[in-house]
N, C-alpha and C. Protein backbone atom coordinates (compact mmCIF):
# COMPACT_ATOMS: atom_id res chain seq x y z
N UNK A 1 45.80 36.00 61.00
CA UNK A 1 44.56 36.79 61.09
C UNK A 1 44.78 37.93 62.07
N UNK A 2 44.53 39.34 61.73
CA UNK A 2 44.43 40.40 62.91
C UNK A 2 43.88 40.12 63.80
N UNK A 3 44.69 40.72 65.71
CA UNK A 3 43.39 40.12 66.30
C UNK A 3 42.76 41.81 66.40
N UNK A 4 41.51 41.28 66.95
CA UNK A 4 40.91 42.56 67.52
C UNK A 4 41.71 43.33 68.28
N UNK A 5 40.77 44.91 68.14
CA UNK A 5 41.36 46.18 68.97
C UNK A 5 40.54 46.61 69.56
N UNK A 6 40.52 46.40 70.66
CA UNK A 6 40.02 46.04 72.00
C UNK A 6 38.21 45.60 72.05
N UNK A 7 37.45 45.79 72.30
CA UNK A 7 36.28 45.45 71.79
C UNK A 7 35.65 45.24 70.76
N UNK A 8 36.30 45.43 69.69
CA UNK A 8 35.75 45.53 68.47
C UNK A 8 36.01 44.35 67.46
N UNK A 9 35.26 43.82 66.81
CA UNK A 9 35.49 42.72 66.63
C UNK A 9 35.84 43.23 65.41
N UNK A 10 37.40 42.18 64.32
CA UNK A 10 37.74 42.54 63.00
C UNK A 10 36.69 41.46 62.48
N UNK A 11 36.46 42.06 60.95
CA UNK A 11 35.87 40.99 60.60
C UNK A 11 36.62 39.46 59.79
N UNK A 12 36.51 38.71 59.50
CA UNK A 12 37.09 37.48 58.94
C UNK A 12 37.70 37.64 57.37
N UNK A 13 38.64 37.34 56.89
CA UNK A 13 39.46 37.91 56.13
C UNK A 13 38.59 36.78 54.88
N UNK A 14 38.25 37.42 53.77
CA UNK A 14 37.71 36.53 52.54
C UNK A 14 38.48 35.84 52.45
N UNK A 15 37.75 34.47 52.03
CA UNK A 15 38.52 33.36 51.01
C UNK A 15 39.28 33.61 49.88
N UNK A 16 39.80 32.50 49.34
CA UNK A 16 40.37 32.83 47.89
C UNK A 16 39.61 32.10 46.97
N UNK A 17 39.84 32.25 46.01
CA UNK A 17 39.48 31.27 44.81
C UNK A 17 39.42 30.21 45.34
N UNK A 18 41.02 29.94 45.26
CA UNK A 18 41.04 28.14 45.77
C UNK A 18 40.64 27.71 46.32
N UNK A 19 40.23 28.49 48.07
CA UNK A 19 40.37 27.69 48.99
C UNK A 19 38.28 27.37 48.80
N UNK A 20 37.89 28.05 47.75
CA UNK A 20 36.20 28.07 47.56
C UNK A 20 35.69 26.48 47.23
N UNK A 21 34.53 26.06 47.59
CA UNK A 21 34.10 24.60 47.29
C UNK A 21 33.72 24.61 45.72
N UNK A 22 33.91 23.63 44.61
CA UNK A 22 33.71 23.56 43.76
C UNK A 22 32.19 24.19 43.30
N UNK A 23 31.52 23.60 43.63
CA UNK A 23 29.96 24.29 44.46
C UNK A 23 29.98 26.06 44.26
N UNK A 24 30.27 26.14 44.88
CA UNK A 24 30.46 27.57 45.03
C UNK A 24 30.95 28.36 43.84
N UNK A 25 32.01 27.91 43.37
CA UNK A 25 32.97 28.21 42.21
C UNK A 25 32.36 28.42 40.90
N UNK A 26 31.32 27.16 40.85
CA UNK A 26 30.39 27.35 39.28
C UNK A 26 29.40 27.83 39.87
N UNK A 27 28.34 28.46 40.82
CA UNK A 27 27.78 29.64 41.33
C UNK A 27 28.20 30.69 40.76
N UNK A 28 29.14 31.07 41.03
CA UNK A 28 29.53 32.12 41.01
C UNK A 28 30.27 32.55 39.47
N UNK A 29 30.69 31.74 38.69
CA UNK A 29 30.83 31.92 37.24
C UNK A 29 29.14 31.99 36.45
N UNK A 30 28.85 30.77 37.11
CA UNK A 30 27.39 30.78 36.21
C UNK A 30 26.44 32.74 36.80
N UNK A 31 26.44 33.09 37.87
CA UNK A 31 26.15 34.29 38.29
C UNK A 31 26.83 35.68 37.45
N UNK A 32 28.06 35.38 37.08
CA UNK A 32 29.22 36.60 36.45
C UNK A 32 28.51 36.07 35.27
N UNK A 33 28.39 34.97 34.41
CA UNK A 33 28.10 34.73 33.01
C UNK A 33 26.43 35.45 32.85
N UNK A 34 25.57 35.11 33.99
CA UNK A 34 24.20 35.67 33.76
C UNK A 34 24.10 37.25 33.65
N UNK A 35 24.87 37.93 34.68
CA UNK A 35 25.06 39.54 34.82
C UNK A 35 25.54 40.00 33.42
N UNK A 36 26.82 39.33 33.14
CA UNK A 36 27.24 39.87 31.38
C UNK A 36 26.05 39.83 30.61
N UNK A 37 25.19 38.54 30.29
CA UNK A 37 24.74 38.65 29.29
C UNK A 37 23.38 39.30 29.79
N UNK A 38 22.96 39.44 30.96
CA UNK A 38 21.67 40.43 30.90
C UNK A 38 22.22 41.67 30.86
N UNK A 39 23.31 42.29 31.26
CA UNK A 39 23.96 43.60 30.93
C UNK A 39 23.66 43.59 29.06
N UNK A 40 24.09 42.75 28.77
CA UNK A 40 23.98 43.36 27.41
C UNK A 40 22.91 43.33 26.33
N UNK A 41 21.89 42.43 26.88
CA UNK A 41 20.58 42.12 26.39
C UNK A 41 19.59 44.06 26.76
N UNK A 42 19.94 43.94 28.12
CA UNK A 42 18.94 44.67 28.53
C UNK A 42 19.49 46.21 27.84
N UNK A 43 21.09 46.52 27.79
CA UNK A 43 21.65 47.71 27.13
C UNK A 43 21.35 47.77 25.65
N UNK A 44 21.08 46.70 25.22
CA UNK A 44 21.07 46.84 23.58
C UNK A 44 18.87 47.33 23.21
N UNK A 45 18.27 46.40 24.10
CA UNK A 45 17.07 46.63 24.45
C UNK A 45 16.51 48.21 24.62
N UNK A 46 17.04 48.27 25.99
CA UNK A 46 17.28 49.66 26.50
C UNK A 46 17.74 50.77 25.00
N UNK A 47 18.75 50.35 24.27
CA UNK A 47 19.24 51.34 23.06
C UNK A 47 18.09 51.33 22.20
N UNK A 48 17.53 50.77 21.83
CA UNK A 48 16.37 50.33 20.37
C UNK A 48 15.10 50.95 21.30
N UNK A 49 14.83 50.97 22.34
CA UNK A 49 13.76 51.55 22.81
C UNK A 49 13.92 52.92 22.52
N UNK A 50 15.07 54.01 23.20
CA UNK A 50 14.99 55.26 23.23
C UNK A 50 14.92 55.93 22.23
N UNK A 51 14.36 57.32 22.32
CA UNK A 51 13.67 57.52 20.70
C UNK A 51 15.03 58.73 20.44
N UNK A 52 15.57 58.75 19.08
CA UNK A 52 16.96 59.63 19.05
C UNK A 52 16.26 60.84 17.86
N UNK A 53 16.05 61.57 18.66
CA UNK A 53 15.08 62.61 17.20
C UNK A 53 16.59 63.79 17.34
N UNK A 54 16.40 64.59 16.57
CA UNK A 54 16.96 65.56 15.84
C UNK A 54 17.46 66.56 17.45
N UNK A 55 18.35 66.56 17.49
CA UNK A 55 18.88 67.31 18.88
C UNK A 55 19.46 68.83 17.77
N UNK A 56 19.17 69.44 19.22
CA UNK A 56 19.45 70.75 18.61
C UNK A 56 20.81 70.88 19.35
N UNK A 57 21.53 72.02 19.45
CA UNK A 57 23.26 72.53 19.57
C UNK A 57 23.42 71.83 20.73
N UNK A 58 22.52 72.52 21.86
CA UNK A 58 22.75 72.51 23.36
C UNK A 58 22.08 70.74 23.69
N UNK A 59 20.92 70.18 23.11
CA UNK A 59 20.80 68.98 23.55
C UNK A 59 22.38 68.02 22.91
N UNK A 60 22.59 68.23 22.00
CA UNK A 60 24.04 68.17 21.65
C UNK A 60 24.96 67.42 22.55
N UNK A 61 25.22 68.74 23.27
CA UNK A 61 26.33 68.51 24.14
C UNK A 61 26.02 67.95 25.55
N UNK A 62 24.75 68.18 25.55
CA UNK A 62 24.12 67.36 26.56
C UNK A 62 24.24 65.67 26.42
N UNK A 63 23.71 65.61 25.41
CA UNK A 63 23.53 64.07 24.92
C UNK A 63 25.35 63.23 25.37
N UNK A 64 26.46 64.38 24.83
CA UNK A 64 27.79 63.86 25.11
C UNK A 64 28.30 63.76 26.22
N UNK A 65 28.16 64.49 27.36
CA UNK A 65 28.26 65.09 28.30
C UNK A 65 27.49 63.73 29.10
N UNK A 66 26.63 63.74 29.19
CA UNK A 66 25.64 62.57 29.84
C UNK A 66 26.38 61.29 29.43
N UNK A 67 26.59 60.95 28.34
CA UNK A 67 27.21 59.74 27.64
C UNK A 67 28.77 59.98 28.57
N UNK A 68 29.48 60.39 28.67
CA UNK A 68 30.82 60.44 29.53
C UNK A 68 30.33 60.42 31.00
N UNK A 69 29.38 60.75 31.17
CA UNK A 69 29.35 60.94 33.06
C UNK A 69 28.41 59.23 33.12
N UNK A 70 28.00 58.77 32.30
CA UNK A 70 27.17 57.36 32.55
C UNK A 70 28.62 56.86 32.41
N UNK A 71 29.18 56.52 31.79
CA UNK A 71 30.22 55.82 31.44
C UNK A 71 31.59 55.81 32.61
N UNK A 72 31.72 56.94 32.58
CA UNK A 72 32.68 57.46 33.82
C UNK A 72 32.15 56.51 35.62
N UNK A 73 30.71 56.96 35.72
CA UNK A 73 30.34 56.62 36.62
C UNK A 73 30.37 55.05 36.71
N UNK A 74 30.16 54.71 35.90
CA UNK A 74 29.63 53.13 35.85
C UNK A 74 31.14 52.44 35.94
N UNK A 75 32.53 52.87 35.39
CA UNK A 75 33.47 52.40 36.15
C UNK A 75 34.13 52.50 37.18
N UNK A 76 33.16 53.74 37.64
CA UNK A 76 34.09 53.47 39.16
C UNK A 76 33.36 52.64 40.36
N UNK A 77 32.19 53.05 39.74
CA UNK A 77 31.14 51.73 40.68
C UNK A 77 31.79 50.45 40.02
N UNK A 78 31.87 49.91 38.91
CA UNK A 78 32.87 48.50 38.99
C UNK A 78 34.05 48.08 39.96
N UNK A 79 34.59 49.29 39.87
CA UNK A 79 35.88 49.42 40.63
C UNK A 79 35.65 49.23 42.16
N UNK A 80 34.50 50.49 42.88
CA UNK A 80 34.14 49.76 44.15
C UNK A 80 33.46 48.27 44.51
N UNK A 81 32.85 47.67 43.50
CA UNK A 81 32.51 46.65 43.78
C UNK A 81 33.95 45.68 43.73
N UNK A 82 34.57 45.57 42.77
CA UNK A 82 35.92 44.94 42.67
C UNK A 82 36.54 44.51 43.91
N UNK A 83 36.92 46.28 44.40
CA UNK A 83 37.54 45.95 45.97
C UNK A 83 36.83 45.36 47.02
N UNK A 84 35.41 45.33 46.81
CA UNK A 84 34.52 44.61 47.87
C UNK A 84 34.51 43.02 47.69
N UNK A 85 34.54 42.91 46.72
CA UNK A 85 34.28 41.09 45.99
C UNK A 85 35.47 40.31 47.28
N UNK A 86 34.69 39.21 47.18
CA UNK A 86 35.72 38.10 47.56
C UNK A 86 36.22 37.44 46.41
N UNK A 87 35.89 37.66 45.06
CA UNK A 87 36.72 36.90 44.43
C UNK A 87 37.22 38.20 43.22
N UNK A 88 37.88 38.92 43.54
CA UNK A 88 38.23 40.60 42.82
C UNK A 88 38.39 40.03 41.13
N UNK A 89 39.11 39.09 41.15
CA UNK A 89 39.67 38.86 39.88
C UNK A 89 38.74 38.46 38.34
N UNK A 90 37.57 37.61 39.07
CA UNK A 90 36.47 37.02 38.45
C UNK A 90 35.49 38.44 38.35
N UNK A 91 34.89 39.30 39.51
CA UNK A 91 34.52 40.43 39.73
C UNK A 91 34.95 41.71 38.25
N UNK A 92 36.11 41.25 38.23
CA UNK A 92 36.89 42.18 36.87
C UNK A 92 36.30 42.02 35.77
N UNK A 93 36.26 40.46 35.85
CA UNK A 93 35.54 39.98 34.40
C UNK A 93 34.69 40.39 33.93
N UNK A 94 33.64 40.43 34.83
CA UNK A 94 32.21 40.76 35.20
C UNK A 94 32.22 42.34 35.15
N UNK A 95 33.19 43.07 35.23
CA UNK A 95 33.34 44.61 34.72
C UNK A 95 33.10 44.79 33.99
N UNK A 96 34.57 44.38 32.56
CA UNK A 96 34.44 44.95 31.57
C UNK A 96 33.67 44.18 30.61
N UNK A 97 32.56 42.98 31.29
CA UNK A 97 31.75 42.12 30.13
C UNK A 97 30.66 43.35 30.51
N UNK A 98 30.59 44.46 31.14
CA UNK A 98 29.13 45.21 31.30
C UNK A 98 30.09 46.51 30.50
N UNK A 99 31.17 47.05 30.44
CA UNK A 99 31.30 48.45 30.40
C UNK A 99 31.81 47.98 28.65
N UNK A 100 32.19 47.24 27.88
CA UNK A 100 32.00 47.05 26.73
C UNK A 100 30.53 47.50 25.97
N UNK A 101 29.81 46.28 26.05
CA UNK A 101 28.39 46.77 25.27
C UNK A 101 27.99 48.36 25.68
N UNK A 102 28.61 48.87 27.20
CA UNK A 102 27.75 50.31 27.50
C UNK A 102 28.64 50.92 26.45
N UNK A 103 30.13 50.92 26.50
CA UNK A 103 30.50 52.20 25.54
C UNK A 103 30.28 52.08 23.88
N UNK A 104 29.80 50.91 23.27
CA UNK A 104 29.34 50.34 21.80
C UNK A 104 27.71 51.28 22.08
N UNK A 105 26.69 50.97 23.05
CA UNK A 105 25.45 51.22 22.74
C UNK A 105 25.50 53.01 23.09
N UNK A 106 26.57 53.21 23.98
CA UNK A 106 26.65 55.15 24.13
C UNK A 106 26.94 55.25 22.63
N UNK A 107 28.03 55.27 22.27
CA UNK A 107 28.56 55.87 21.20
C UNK A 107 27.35 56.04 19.80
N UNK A 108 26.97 54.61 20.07
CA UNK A 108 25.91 54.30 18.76
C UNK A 108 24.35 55.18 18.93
N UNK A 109 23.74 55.71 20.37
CA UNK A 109 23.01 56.85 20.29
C UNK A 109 23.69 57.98 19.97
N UNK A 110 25.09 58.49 20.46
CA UNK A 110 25.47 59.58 19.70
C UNK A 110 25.48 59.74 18.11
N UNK A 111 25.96 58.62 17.20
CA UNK A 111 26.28 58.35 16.25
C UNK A 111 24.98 58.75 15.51
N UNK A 112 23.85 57.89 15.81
CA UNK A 112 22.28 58.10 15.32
C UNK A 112 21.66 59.78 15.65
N UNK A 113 22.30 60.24 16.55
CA UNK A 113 21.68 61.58 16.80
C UNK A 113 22.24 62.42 16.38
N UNK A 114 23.36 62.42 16.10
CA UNK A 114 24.48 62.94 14.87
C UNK A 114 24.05 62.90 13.42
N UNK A 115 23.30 61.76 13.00
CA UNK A 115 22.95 61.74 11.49
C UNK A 115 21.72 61.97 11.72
N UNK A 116 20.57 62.39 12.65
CA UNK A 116 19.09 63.06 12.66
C UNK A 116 19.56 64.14 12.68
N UNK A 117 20.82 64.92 13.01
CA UNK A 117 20.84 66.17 13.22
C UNK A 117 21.56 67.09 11.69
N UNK A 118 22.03 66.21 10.87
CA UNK A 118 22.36 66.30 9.52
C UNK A 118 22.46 64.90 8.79
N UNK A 119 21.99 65.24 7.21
CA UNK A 119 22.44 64.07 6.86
C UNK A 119 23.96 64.06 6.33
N UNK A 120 24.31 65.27 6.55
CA UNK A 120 25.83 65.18 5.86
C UNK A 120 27.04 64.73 6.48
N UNK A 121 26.21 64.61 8.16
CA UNK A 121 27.46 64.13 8.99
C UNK A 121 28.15 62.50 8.31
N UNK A 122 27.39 62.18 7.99
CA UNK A 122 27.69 60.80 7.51
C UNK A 122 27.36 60.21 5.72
N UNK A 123 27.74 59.30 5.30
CA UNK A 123 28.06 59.38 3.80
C UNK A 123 26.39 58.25 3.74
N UNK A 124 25.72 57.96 4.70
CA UNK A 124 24.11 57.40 4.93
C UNK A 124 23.88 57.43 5.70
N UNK A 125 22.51 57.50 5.81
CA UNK A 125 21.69 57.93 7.16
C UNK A 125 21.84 57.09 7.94
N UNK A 126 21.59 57.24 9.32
CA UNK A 126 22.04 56.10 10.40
C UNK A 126 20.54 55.83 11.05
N UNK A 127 19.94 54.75 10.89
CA UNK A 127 19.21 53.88 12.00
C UNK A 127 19.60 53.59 13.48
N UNK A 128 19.18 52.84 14.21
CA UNK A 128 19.19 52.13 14.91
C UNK A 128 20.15 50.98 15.13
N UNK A 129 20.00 50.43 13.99
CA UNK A 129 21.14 49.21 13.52
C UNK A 129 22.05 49.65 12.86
N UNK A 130 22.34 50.82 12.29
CA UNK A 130 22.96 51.16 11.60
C UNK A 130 24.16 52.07 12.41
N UNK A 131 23.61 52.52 13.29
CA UNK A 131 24.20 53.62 14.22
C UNK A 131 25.10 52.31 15.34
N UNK A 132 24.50 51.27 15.54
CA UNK A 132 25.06 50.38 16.70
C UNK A 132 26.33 49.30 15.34
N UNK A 133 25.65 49.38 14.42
CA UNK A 133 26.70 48.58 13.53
C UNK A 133 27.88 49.12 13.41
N UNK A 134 28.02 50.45 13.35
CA UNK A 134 29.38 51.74 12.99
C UNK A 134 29.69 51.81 14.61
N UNK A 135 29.08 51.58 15.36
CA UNK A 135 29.83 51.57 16.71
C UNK A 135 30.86 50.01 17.24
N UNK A 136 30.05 49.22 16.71
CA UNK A 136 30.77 47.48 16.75
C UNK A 136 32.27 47.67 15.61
N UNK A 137 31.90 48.54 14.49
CA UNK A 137 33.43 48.28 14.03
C UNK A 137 34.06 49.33 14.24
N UNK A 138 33.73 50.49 14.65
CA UNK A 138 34.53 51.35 15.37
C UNK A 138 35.32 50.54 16.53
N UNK A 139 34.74 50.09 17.54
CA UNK A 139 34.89 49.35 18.49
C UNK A 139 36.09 48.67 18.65
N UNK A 140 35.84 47.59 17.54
CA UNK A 140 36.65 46.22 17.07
C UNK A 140 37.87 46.26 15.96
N UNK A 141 38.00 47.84 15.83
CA UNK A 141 38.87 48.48 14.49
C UNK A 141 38.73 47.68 13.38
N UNK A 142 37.62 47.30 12.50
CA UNK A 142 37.35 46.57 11.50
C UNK A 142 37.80 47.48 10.33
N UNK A 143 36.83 48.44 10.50
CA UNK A 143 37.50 49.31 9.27
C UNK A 143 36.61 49.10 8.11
N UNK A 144 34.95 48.76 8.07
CA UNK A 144 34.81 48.20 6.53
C UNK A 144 34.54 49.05 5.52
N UNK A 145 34.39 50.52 5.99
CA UNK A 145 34.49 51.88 4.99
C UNK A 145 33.02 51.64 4.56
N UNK A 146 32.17 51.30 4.85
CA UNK A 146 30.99 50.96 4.09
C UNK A 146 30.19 52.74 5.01
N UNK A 147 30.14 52.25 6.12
CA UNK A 147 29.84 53.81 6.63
C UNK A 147 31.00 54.45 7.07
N UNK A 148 30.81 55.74 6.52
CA UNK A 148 32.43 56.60 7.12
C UNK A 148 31.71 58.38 7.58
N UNK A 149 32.37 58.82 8.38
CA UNK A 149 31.50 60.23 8.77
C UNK A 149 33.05 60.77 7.80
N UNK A 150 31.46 62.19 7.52
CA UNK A 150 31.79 63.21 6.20
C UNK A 150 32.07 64.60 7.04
N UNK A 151 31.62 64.83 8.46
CA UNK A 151 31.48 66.08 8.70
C UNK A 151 32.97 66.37 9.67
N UNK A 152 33.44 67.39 9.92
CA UNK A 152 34.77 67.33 11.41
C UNK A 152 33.86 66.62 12.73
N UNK A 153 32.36 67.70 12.71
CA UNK A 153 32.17 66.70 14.01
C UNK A 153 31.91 65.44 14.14
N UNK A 154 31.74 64.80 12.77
CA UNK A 154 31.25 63.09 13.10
C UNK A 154 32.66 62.30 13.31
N UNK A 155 33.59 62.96 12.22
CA UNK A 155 34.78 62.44 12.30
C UNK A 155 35.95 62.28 13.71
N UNK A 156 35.03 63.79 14.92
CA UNK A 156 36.13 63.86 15.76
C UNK A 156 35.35 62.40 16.77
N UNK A 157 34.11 62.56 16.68
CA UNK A 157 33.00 61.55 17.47
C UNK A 157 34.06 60.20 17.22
N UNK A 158 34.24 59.78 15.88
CA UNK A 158 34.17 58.39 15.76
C UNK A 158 35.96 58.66 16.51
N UNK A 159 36.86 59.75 16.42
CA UNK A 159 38.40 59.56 17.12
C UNK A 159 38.08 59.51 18.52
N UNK A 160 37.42 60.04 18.97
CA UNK A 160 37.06 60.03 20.33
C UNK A 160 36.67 58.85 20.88
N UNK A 161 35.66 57.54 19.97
CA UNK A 161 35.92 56.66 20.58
C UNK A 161 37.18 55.70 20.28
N UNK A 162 37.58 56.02 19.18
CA UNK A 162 39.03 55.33 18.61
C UNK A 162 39.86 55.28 20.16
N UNK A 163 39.89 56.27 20.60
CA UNK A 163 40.76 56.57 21.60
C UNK A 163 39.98 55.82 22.78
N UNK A 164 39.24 56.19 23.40
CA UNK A 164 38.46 55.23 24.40
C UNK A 164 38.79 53.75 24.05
N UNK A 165 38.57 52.99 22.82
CA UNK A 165 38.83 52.07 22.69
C UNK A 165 40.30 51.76 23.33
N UNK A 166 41.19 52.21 23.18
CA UNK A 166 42.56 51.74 23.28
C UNK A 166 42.17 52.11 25.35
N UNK A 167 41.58 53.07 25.83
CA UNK A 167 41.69 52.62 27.13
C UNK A 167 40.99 51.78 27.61
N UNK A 168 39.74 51.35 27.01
CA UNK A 168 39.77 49.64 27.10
C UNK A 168 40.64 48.77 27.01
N UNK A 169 41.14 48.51 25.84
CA UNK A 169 42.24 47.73 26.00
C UNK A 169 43.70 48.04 26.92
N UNK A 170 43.59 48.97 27.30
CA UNK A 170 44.88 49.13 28.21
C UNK A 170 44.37 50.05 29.43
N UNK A 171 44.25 51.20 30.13
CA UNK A 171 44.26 52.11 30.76
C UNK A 171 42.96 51.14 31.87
N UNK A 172 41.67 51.02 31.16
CA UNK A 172 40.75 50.57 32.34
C UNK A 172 40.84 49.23 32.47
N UNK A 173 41.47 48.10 31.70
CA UNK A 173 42.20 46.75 31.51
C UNK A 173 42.77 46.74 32.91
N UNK A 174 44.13 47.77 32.83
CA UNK A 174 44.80 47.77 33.85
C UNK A 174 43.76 47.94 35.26
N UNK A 175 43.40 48.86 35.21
CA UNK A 175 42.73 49.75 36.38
C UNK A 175 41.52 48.62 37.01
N UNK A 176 41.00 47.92 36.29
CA UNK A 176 39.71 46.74 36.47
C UNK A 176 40.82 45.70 37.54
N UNK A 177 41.80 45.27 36.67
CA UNK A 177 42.99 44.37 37.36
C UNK A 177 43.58 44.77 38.31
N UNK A 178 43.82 45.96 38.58
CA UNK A 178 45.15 46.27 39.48
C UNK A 178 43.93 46.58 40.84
N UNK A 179 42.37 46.66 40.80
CA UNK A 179 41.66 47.22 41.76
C UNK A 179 41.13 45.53 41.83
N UNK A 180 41.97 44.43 41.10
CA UNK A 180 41.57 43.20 42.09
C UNK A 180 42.51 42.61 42.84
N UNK A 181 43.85 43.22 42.46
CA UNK A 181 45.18 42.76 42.83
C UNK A 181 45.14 43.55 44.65
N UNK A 182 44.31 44.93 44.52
CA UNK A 182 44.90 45.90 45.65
C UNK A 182 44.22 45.08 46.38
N UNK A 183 43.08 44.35 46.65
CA UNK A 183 42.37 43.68 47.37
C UNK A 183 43.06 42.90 48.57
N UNK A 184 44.13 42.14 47.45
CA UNK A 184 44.94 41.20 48.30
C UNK A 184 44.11 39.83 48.50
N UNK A 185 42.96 39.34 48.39
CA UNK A 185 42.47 38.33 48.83
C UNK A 185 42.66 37.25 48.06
N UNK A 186 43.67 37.23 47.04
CA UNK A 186 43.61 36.29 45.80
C UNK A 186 45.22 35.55 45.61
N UNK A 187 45.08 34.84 44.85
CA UNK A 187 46.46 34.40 44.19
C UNK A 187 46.77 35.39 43.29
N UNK A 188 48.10 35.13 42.72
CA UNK A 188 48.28 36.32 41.35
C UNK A 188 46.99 36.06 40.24
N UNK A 189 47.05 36.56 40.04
CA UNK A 189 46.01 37.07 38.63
C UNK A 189 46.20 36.11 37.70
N UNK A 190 46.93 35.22 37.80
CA UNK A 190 47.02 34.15 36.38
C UNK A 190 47.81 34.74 35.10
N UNK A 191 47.97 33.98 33.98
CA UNK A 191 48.72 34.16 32.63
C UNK A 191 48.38 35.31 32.20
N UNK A 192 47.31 35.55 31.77
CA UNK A 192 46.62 36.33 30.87
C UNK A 192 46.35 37.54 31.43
N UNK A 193 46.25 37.99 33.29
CA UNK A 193 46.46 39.30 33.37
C UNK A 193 47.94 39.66 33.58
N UNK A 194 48.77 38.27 34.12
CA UNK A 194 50.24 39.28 34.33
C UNK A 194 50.73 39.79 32.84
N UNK A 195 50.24 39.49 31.67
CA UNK A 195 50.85 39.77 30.26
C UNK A 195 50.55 40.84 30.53
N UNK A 196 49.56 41.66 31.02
CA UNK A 196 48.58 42.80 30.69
C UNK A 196 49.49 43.66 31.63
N UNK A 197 49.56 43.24 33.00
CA UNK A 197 49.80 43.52 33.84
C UNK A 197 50.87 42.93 34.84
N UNK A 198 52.43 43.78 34.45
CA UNK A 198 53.48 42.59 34.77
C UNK A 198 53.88 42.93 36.46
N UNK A 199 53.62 41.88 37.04
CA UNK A 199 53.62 41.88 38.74
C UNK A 199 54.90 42.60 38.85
N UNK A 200 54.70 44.25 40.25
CA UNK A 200 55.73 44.38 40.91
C UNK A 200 56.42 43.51 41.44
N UNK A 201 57.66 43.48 42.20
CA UNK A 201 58.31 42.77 43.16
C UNK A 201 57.53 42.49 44.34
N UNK A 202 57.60 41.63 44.85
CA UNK A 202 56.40 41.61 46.21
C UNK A 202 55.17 41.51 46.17
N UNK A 203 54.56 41.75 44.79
CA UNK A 203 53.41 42.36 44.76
C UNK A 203 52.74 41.07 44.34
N UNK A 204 51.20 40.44 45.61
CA UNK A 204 50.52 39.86 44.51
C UNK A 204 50.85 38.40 44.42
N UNK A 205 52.16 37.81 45.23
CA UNK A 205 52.82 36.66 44.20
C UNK A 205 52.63 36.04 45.87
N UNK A 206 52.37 34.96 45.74
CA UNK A 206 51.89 33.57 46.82
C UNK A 206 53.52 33.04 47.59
N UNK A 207 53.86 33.29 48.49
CA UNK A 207 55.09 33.00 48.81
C UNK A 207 55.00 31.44 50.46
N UNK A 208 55.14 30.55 49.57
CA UNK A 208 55.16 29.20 50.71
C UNK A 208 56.34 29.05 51.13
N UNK A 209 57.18 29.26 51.29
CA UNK A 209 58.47 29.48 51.87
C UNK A 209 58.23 29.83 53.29
């Protein structure tokens, strides 16, 4: 443990996982499991409430523009919370179970305000459910061709999240993980993030020796 520098008291270095009381342990999953699923109750809620009428050029780019700076913002506030957590790794979880449903329910108001703003952007008009349905298999690369955009701009919309998708799966994957690893307060990350994320030398790894 550091000691203090000169009057100032350091504060006490977090626990780990392990060293947490069982007690504590399902607290704190059952707490990460409640946050996911009211994150996504209240985002999908939140989506079906807002009213998506016919945007003109400039609300447009507004509407996109806003959709990247919510999104943008909201992971780096994950990220500062991450490094704050005493348990960074579980904290991660609890990231991307909130920044999933946000980039499915963004995309799916763009998508819907895209087909109020023509019907030709798309090969049928988009609802509500309809607009969040083409965002879930965009999402999930399903592919079922049942809705497909007809126009360049719907088409560049749906590559744009094509691409976001893959930094979910890799780019903010990493970045969620590696901002629980910088923490230091943990064991390695377990199976399933070193696949993702293959430990430097030194880095991260529990040494009893």
């Amino acid at each position: 443990m550091p000691k203090p520098s000169g009057d100032r008291p350091v504060p006490a270095r977090f626990g780990t996982w392990a060293e947490a009381d069982p007690g504590e342990r399902r607290r704190d999953l059952v707490r990460v499991s409640g946050a996911v699923a009211v994150a996504w109750v209240l985002l999908i809620t939140v989506y079906y409430l807002l009213p998506f009428s016919r945007p003109t050029g400039l609300e447009a780019v507004f509407r996109v523009v806003a959709a990247v700076v919510i999104f943008v913002g909201t992971l780096l506030w994950q990220v500062r919370r991450i490094r704050q957590s005493r348990f960074p790794r579980l904290r991660a979880i609890e990231g991307l179970g909130v920044m999933i449903p946000l980039l499915i329910v963004l995309f799916a108001g763009l998508y819907e305000s895209l087909s109020h703003a023509s019907a030709a952007n798309f090969n049928v008009p988009l609802d509500d459910t309809g607009a969040l349905y083409l965002s879930v298999t965009v999402f999930t690369t399903v592919g079922l061709s049942d809705i497909t955009p007809l126009s360049d701009g719907a088409r560049i919309l749906v590559a744009i999240q094509m691409l976001i998708d893959l930094l979910i799966l890799g780019a903010v994957i990493r970045l969620l993980f590696n901002a629980a690893r910088a923490t230091g307060v943990g064991p390695r990350l377990g199976p399933v993030a070193t696949l993702m994320i293959p430990p430097e030398a030194g880095d991260d790894v529990d040494d009893d020796r």
